[in-house]
PDB file of N, CA and C in Angstrom:
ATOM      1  N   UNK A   1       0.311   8.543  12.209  1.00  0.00           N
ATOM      2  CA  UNK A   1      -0.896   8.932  11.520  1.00  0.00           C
ATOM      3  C   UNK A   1      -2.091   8.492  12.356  1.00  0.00           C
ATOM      4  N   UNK A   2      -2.658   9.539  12.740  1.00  0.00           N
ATOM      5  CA  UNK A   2      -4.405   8.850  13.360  1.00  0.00           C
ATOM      6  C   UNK A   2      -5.249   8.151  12.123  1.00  0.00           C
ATOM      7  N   UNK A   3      -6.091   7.913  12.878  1.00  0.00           N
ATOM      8  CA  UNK A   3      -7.156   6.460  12.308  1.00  0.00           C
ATOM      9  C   UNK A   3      -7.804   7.854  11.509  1.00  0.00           C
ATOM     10  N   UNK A   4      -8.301   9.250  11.430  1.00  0.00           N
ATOM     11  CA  UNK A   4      -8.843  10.289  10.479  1.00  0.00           C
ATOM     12  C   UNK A   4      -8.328  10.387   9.333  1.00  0.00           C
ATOM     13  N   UNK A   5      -6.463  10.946   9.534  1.00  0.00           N
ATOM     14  CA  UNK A   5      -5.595  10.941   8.187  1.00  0.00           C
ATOM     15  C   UNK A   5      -5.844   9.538   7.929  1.00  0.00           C
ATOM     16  N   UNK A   6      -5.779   8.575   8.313  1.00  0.00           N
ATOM     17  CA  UNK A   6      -5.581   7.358   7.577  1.00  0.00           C
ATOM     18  C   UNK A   6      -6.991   7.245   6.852  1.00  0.00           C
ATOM     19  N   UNK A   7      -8.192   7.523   7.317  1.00  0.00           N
ATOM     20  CA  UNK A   7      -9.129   8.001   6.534  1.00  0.00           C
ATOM     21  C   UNK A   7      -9.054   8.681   5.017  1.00  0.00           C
ATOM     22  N   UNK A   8      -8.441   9.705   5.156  1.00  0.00           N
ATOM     23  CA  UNK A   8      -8.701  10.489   4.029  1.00  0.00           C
ATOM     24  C   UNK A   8      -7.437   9.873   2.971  1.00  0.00           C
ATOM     25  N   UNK A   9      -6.804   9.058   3.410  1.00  0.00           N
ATOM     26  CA  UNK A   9      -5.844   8.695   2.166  1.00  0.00           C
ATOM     27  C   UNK A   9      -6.235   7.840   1.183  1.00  0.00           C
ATOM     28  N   UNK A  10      -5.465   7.967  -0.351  1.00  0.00           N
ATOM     29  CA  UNK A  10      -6.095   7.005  -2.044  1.00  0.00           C
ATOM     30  C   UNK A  10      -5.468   5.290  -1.475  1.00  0.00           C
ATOM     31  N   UNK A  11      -6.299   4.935  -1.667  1.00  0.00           N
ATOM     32  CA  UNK A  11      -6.203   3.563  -2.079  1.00  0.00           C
ATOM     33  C   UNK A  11      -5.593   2.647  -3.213  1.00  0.00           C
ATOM     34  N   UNK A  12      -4.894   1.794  -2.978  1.00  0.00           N
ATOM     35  CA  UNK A  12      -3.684   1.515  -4.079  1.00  0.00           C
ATOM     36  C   UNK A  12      -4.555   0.855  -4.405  1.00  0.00           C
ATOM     37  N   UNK A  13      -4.669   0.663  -6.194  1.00  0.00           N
ATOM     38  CA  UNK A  13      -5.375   0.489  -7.469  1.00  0.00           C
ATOM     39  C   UNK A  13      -6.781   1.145  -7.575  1.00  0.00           C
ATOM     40  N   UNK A  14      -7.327   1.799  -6.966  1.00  0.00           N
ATOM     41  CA  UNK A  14      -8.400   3.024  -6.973  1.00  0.00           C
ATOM     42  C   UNK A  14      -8.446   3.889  -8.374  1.00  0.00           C
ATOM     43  N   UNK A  15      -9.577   3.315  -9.030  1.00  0.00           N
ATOM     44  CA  UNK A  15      -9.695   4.166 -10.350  1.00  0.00           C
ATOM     45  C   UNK A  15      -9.081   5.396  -9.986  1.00  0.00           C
ATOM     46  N   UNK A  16      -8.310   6.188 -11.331  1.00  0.00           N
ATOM     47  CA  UNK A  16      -8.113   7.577 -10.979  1.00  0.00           C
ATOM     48  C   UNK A  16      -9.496   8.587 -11.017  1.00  0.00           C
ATOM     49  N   UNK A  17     -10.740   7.754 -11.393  1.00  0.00           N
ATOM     50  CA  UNK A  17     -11.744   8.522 -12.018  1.00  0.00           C
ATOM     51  C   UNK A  17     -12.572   8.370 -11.057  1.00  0.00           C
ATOM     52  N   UNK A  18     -12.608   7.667 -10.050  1.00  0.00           N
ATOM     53  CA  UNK A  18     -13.345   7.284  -8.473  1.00  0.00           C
ATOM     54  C   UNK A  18     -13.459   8.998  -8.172  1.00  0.00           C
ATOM     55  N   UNK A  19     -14.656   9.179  -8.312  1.00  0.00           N
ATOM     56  CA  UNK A  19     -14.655  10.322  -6.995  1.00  0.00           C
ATOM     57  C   UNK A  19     -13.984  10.168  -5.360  1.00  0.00           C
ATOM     58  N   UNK A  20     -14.669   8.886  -5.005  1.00  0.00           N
ATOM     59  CA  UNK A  20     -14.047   8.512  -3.415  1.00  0.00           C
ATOM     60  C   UNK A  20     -12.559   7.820  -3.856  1.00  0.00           C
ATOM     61  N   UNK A  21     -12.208   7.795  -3.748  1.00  0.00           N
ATOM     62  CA  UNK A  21     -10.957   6.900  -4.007  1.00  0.00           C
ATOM     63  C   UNK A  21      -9.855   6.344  -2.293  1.00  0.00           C
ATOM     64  N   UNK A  22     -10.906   6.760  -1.196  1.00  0.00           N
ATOM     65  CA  UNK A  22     -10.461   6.579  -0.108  1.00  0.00           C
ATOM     66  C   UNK A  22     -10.866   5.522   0.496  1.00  0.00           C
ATOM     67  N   UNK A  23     -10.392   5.020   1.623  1.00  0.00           N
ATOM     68  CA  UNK A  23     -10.378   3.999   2.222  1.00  0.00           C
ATOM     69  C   UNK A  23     -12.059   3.579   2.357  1.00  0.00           C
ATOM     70  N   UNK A  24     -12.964   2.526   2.752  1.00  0.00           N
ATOM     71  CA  UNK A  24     -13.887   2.334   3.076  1.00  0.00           C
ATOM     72  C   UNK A  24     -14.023   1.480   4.696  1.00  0.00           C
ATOM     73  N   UNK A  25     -15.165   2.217   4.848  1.00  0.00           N
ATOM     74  CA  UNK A  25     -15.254   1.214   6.344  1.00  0.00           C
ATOM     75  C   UNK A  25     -15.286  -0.122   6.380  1.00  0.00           C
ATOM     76  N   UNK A  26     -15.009  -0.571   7.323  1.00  0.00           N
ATOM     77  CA  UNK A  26     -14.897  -2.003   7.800  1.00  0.00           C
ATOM     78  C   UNK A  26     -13.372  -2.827   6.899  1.00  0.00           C
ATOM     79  N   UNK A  27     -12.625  -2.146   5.985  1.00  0.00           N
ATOM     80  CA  UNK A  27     -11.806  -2.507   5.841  1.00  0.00           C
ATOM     81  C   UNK A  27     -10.456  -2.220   6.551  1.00  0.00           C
ATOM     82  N   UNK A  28      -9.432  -3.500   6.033  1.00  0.00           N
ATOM     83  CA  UNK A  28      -7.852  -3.243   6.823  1.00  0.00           C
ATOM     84  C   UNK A  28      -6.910  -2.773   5.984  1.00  0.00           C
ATOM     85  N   UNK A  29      -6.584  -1.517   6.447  1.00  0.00           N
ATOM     86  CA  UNK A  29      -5.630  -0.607   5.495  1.00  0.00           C
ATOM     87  C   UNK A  29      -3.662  -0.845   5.978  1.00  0.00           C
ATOM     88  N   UNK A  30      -3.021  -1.071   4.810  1.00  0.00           N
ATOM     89  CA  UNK A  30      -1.377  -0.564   5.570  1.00  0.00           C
ATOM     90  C   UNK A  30      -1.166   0.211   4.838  1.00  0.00           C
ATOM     91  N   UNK A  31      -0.147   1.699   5.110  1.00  0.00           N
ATOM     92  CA  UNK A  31       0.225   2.851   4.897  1.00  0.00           C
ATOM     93  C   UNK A  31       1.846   2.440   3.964  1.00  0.00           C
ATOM     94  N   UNK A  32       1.455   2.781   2.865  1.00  0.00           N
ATOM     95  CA  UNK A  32       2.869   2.470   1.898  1.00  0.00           C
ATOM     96  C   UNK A  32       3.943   3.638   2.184  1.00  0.00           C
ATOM     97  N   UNK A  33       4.700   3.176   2.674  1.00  0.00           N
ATOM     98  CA  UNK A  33       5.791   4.394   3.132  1.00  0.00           C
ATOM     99  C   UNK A  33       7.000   4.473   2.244  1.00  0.00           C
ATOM    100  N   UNK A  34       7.626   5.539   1.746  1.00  0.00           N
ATOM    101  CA  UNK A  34       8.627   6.339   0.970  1.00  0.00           C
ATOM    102  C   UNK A  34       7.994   5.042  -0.820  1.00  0.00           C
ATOM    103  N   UNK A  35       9.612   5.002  -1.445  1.00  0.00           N
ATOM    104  CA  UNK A  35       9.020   4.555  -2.758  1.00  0.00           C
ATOM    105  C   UNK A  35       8.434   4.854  -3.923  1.00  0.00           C
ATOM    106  N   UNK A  36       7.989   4.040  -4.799  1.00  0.00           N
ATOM    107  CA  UNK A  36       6.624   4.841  -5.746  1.00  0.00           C
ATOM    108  C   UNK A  36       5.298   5.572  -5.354  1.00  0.00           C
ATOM    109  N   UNK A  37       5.077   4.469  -4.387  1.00  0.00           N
ATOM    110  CA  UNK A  37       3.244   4.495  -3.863  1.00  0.00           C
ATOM    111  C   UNK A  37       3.851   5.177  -2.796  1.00  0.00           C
ATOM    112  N   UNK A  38       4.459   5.936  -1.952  1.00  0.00           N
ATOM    113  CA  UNK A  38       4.346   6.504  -0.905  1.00  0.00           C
ATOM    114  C   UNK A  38       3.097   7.684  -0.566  1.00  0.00           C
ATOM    115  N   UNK A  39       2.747   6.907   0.340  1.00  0.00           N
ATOM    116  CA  UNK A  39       1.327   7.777   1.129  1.00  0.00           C
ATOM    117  C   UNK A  39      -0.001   7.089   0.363  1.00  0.00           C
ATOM    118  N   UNK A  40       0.277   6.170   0.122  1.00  0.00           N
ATOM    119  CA  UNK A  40      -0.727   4.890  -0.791  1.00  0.00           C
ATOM    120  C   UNK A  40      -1.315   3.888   0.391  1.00  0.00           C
ATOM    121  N   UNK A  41      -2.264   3.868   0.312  1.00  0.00           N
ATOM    122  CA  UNK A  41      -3.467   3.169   1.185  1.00  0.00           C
ATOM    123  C   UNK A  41      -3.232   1.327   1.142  1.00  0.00           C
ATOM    124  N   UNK A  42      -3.162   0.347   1.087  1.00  0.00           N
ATOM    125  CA  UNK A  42      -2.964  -0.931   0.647  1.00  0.00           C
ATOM    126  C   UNK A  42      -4.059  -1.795   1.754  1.00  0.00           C
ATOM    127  N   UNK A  43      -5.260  -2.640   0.790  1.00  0.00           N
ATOM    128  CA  UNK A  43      -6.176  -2.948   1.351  1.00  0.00           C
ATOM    129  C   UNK A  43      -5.792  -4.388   1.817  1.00  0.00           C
ATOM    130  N   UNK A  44      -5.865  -4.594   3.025  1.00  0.00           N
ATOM    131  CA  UNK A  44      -5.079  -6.100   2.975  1.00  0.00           C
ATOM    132  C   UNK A  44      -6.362  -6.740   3.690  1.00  0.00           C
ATOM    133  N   UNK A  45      -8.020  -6.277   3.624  1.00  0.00           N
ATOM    134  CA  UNK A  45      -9.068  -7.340   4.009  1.00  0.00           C
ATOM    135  C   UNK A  45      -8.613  -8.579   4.116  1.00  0.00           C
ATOM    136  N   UNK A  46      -8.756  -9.636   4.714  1.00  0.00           N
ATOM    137  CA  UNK A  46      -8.434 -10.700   4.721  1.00  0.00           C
ATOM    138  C   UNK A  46      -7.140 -11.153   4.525  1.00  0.00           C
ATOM    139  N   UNK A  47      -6.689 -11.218   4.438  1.00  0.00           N
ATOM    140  CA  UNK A  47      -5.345 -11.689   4.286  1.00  0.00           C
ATOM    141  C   UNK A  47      -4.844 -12.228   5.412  1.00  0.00           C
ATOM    142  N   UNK A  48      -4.529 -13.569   5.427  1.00  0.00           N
ATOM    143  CA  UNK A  48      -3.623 -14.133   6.299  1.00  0.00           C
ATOM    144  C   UNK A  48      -2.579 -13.221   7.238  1.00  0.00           C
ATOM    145  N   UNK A  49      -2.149 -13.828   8.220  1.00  0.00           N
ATOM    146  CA  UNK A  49      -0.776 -13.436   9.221  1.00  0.00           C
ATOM    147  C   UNK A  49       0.308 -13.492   8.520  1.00  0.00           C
ATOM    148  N   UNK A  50       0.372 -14.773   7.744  1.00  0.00           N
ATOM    149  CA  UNK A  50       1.671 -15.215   7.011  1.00  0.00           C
ATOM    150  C   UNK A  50       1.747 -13.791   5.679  1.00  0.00           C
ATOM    151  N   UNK A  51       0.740 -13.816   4.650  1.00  0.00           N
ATOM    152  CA  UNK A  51       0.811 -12.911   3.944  1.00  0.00           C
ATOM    153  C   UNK A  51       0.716 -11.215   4.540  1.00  0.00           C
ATOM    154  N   UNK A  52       0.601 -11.012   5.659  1.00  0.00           N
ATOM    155  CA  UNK A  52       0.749  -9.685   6.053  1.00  0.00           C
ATOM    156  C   UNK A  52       1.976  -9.432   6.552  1.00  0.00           C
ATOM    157  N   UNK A  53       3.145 -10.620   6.899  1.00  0.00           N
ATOM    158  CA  UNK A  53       4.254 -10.240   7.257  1.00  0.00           C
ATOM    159  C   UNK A  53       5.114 -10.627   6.404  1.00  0.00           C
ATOM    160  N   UNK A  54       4.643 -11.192   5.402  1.00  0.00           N
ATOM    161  CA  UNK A  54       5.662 -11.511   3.720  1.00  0.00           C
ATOM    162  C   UNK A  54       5.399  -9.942   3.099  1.00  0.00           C
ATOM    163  N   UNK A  55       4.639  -8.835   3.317  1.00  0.00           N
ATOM    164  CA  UNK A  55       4.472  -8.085   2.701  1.00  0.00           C
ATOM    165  C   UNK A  55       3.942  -8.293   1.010  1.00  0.00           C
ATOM    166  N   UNK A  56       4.271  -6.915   0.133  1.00  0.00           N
ATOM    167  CA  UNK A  56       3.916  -7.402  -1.093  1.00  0.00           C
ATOM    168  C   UNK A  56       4.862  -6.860  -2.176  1.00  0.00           C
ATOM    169  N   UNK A  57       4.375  -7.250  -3.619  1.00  0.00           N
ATOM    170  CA  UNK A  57       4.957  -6.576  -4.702  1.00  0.00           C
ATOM    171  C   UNK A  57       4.432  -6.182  -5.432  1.00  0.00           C
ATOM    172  N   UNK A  58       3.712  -4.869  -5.589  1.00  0.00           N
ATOM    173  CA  UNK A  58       2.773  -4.324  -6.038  1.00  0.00           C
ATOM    174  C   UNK A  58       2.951  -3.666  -7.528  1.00  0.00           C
ATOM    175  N   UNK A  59       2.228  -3.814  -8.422  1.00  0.00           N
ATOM    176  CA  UNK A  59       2.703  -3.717 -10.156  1.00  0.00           C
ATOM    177  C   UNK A  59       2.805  -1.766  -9.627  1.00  0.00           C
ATOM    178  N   UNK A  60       3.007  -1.577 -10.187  1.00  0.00           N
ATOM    179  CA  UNK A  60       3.336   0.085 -10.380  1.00  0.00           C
ATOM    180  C   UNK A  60       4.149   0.790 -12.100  1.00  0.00           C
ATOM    181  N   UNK A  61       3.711   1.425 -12.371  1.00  0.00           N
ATOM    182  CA  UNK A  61       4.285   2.372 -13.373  1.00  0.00           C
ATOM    183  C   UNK A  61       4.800   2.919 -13.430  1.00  0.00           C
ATOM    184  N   UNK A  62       5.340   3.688 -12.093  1.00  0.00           N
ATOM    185  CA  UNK A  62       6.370   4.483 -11.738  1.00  0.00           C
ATOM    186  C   UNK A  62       7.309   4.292 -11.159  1.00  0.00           C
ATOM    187  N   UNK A  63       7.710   2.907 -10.949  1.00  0.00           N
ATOM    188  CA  UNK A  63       8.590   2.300 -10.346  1.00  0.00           C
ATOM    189  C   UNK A  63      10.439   2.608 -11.316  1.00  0.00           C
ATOM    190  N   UNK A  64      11.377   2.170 -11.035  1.00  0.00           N
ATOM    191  CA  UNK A  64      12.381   2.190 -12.167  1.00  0.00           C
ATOM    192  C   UNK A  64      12.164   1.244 -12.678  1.00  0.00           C
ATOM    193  N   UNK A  65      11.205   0.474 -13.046  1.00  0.00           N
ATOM    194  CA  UNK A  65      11.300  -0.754 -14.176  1.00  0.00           C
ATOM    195  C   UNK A  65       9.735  -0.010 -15.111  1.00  0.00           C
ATOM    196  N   UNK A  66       9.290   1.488 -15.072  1.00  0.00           N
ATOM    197  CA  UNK A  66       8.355   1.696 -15.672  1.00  0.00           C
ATOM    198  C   UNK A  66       7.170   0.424 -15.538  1.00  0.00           C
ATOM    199  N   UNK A  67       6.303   0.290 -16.635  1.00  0.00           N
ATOM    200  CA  UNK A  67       5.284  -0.544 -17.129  1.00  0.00           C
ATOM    201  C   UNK A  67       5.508  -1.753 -16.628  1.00  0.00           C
ATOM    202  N   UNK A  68       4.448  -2.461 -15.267  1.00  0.00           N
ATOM    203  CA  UNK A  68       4.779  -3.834 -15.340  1.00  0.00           C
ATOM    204  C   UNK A  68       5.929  -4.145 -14.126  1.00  0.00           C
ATOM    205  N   UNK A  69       6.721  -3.369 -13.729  1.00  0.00           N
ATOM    206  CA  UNK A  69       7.407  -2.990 -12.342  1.00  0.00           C
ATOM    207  C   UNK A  69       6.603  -3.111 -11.083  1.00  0.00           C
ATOM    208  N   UNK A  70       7.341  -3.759 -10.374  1.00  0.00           N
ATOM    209  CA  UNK A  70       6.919  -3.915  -8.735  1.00  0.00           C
ATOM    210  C   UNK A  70       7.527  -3.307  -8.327  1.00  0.00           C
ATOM    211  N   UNK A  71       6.857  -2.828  -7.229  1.00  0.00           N
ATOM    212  CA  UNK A  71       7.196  -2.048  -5.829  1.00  0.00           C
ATOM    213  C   UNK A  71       6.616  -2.821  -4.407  1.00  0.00           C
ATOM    214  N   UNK A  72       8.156  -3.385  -4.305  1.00  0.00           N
ATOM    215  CA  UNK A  72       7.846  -4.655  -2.646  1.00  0.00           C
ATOM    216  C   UNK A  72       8.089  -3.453  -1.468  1.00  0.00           C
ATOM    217  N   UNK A  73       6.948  -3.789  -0.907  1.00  0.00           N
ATOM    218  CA  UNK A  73       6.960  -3.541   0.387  1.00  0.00           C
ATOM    219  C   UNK A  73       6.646  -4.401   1.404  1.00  0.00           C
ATOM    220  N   UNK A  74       7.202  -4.479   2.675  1.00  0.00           N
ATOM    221  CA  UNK A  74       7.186  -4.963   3.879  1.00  0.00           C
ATOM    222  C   UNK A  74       6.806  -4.282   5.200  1.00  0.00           C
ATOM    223  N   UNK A  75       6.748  -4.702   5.986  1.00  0.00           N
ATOM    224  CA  UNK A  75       5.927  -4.617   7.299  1.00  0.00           C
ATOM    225  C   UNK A  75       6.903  -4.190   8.202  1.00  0.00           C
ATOM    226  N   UNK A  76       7.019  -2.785   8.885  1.00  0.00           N
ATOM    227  CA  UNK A  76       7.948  -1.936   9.322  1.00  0.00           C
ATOM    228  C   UNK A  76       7.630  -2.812  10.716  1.00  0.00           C
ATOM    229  N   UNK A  77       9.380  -3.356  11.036  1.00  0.00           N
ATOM    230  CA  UNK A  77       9.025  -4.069  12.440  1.00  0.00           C
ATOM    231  C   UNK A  77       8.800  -2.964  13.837  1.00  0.00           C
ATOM    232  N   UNK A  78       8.047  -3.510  14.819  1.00  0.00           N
ATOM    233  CA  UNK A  78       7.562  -3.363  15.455  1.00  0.00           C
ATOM    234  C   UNK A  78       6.334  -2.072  15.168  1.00  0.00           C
ATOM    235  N   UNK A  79       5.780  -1.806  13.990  1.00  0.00           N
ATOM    236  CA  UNK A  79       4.435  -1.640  13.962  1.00  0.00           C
ATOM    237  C   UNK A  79       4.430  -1.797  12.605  1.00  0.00           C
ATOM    238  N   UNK A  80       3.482  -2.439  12.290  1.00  0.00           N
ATOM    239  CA  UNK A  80       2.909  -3.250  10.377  1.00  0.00           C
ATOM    240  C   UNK A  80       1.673  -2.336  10.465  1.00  0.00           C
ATOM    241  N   UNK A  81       0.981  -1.342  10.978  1.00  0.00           N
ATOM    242  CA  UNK A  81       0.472  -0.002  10.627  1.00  0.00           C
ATOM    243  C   UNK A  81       1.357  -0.083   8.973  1.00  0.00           C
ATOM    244  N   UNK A  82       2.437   0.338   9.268  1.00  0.00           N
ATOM    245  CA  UNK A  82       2.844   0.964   7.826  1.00  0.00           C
ATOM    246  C   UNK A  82       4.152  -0.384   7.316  1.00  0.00           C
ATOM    247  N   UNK A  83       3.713  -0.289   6.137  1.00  0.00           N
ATOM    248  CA  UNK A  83       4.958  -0.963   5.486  1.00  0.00           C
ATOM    249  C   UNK A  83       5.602   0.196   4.708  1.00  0.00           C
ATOM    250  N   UNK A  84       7.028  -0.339   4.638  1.00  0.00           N
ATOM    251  CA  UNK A  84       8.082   0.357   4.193  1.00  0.00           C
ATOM    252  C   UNK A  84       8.454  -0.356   2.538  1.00  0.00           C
ATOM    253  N   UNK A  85       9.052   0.851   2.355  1.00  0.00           N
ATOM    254  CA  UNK A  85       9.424   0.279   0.755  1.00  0.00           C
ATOM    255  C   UNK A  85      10.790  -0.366   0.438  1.00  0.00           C
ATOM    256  N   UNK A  86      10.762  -1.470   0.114  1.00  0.00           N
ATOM    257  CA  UNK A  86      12.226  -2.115  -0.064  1.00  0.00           C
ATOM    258  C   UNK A  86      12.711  -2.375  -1.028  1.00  0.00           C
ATOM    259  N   UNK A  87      12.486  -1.885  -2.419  1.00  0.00           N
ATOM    260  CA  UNK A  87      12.954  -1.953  -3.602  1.00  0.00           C
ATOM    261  C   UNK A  87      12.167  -1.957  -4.867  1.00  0.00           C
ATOM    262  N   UNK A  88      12.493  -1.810  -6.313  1.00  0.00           N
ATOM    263  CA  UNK A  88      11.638  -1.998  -7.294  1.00  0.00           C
ATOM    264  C   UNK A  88      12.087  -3.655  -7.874  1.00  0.00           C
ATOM    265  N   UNK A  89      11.414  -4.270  -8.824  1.00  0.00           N
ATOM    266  CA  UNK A  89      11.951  -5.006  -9.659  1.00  0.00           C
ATOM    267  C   UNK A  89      11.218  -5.306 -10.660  1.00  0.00           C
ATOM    268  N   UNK A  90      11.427  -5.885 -11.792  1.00  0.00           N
ATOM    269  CA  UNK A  90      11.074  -6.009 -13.214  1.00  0.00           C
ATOM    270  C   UNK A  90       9.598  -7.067 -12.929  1.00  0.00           C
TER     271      UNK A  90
END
C-alpha cells in the first residue's frame, strides 16, 4: 500500500458519523490486515517500541465473541507497516 491509499483509509474507533473518518497528518498509522477490522487504520501516535511489537486487542463487535470481543493483532514480521490478525477472544 502507498503512503496515498494509506491516506484514504477509516480509522479504527472513528465515529461512524465523522464525515473524515480518515487518517490525519502527523499521525502513526498500522494497516489491520484480514480479521474483523480488516483494511482498518490503527493509530498507534506514541506508543512505545515495546507496545508496537506486543501488538493489540482491539474491542470489536464483529468479532466471534460479538459485543465486547477482541480482535488481537500483531506486527507482521519483517514489516509492522501492517499488523496481521491473530485471533478473536471474549
Amino acid at each position: 500500500m502507498d503512503d496515498d491509499a494509506l491516506m484514504r483509509g477509516r480509522v479504527y474507533g472513528a465515529d461512524h458519523d465523522d464525515p473524515d473518518p480518515g487518517p490525519r497528518p502527523g499521525r502513526a498509522y498500522r494497516e489491520l490486515v484480514a480479521g474483523p477490522l480488516d483494511g482498518l487504520l490503527l493509530d498507534v501516535t506514541g506508543w512505545s517500541r515495546e507496545e508496537l511489537d506486543d501488538g493489540a486487542a482491539l474491542l470489536t463487535e464483529i468479532g466471534a465473541y460479538g459485543a465486547g470481543g477482541r480482535a488481537h493483532y500483531g506486527p507482521r514480521p519483517g514489516n509492522g507497516r501492517y499488523w496481521d490478525w491473530e485471533g478473536d477472544s471474549a
